[in-house]
C-alpha atoms as a PDB file:
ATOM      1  CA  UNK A   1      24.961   6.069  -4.806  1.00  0.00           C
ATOM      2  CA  UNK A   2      28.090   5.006  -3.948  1.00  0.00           C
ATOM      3  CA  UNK A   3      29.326   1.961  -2.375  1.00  0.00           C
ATOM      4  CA  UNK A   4      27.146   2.252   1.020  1.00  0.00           C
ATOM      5  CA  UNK A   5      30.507   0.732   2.946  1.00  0.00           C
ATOM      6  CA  UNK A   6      32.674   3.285   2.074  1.00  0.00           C
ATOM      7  CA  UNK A   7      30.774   5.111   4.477  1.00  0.00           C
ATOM      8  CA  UNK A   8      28.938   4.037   7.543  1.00  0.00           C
ATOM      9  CA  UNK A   9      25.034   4.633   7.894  1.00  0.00           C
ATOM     10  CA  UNK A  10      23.924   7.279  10.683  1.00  0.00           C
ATOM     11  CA  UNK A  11      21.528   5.124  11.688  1.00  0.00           C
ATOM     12  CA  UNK A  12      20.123   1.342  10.908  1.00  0.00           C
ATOM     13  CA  UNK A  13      16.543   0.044  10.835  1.00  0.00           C
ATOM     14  CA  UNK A  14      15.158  -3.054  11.513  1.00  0.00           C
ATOM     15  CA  UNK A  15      11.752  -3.803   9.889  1.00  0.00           C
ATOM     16  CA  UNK A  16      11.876  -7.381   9.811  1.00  0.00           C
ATOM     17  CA  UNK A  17       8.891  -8.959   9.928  1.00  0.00           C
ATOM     18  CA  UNK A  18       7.057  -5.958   9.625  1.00  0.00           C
ATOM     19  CA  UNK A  19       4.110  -5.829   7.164  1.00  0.00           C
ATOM     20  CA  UNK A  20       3.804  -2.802   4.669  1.00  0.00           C
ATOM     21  CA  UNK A  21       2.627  -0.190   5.097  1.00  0.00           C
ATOM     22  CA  UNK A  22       4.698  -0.265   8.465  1.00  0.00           C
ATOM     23  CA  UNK A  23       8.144  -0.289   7.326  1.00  0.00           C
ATOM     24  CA  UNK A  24       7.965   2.585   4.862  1.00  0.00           C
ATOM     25  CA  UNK A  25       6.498   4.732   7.609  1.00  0.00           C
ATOM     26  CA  UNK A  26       9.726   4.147   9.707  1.00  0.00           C
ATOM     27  CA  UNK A  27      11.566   4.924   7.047  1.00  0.00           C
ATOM     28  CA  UNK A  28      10.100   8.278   6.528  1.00  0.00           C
ATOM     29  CA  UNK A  29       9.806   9.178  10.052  1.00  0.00           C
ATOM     30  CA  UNK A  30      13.813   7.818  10.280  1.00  0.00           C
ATOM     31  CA  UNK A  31      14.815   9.921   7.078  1.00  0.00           C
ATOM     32  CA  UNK A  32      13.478  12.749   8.731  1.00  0.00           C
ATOM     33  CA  UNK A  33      15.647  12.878  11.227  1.00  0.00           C
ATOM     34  CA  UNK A  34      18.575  12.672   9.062  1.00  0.00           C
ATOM     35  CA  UNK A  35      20.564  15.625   7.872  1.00  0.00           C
ATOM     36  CA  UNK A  36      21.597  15.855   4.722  1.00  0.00           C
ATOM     37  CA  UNK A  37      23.928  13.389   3.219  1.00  0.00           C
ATOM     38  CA  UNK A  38      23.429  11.164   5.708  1.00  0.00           C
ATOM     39  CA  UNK A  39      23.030   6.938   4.803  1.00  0.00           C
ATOM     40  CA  UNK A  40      20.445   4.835   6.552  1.00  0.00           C
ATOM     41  CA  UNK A  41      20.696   1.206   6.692  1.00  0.00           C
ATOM     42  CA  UNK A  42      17.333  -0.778   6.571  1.00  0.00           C
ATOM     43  CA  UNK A  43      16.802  -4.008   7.245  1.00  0.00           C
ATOM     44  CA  UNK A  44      14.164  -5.920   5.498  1.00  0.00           C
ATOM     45  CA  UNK A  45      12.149  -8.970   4.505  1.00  0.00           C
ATOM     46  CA  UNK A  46       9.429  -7.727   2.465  1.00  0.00           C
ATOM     47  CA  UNK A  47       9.834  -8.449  -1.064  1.00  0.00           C
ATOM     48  CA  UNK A  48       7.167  -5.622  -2.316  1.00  0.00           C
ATOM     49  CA  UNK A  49       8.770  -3.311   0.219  1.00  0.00           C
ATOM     50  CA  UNK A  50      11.823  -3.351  -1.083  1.00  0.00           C
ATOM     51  CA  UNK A  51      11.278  -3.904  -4.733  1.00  0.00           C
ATOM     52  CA  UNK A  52       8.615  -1.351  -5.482  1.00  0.00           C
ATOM     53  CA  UNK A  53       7.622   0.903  -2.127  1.00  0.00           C
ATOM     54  CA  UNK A  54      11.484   2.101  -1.508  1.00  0.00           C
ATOM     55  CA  UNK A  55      12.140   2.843  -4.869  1.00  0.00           C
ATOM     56  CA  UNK A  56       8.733   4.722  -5.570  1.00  0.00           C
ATOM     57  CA  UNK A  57       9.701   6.255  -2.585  1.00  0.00           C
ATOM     58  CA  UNK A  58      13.147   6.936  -3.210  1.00  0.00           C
ATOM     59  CA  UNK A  59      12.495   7.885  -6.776  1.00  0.00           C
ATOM     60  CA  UNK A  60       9.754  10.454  -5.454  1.00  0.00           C
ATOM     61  CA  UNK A  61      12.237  12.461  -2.714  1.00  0.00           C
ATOM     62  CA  UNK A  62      15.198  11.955  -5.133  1.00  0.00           C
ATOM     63  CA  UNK A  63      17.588   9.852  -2.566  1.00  0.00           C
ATOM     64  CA  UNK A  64      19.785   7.218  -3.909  1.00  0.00           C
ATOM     65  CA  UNK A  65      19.650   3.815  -3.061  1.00  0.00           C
ATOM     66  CA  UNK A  66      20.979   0.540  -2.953  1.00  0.00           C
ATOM     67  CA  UNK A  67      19.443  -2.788  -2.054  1.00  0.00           C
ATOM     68  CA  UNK A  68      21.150  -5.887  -1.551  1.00  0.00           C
ATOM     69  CA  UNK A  69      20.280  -9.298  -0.574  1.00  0.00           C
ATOM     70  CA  UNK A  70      22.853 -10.868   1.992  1.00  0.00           C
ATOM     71  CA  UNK A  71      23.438 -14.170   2.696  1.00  0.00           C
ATOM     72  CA  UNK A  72      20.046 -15.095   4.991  1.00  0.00           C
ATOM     73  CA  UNK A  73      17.521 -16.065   2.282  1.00  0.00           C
ATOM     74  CA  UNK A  74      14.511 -13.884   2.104  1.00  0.00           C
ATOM     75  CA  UNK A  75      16.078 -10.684   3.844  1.00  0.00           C
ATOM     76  CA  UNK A  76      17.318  -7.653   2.144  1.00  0.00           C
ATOM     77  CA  UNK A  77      20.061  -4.817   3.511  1.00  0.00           C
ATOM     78  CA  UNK A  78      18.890  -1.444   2.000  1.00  0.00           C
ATOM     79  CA  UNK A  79      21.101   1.938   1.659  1.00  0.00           C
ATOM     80  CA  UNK A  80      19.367   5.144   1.523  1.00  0.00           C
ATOM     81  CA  UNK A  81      21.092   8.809   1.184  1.00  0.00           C
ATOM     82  CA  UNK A  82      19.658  11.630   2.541  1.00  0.00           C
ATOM     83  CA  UNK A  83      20.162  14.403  -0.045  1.00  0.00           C
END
């Protein structure tokens, strides 16, 4: 994936302080509604979320991804494409 800023996401979604399995089920109801090529911006605080549950996901429907850890400790900005 390329760098997720070069393009804005479609759409952005907030999870925080959700507990699995609740965030991954937004995302696939989100991703859904996305057409192809299309970026979604998550926004996360669950570590097992976004270390092994969007990847395995990810990894499973063949979307690139990018996760990166901003500046607020414990919370995680996550870059999906829709392909």
């Amino acid at each position: 994936m390329d760098d997720p800023n070069a393009h804005p996401p479609a759409a952005t979604l907030d999870v925080l302080g959700r507990p699995c399995p609740y965030p991954i089920v937004l995302i696939k109801k989100e991703m859904e509604k996305l057409p192809a090529g299309a970026t979604l911006k998550i926004l996360c605080d669950s570590e097992i979320t976004v270390e092994e549950v969007i990847p395995h996901y990810c990894e499973k429907k063949g979307y690139p991804f990018k996760a990166f850890r901003p500046k607020e400790e414990g919370q995680w900005e996550v870059y999906i494409e829709k392909k």
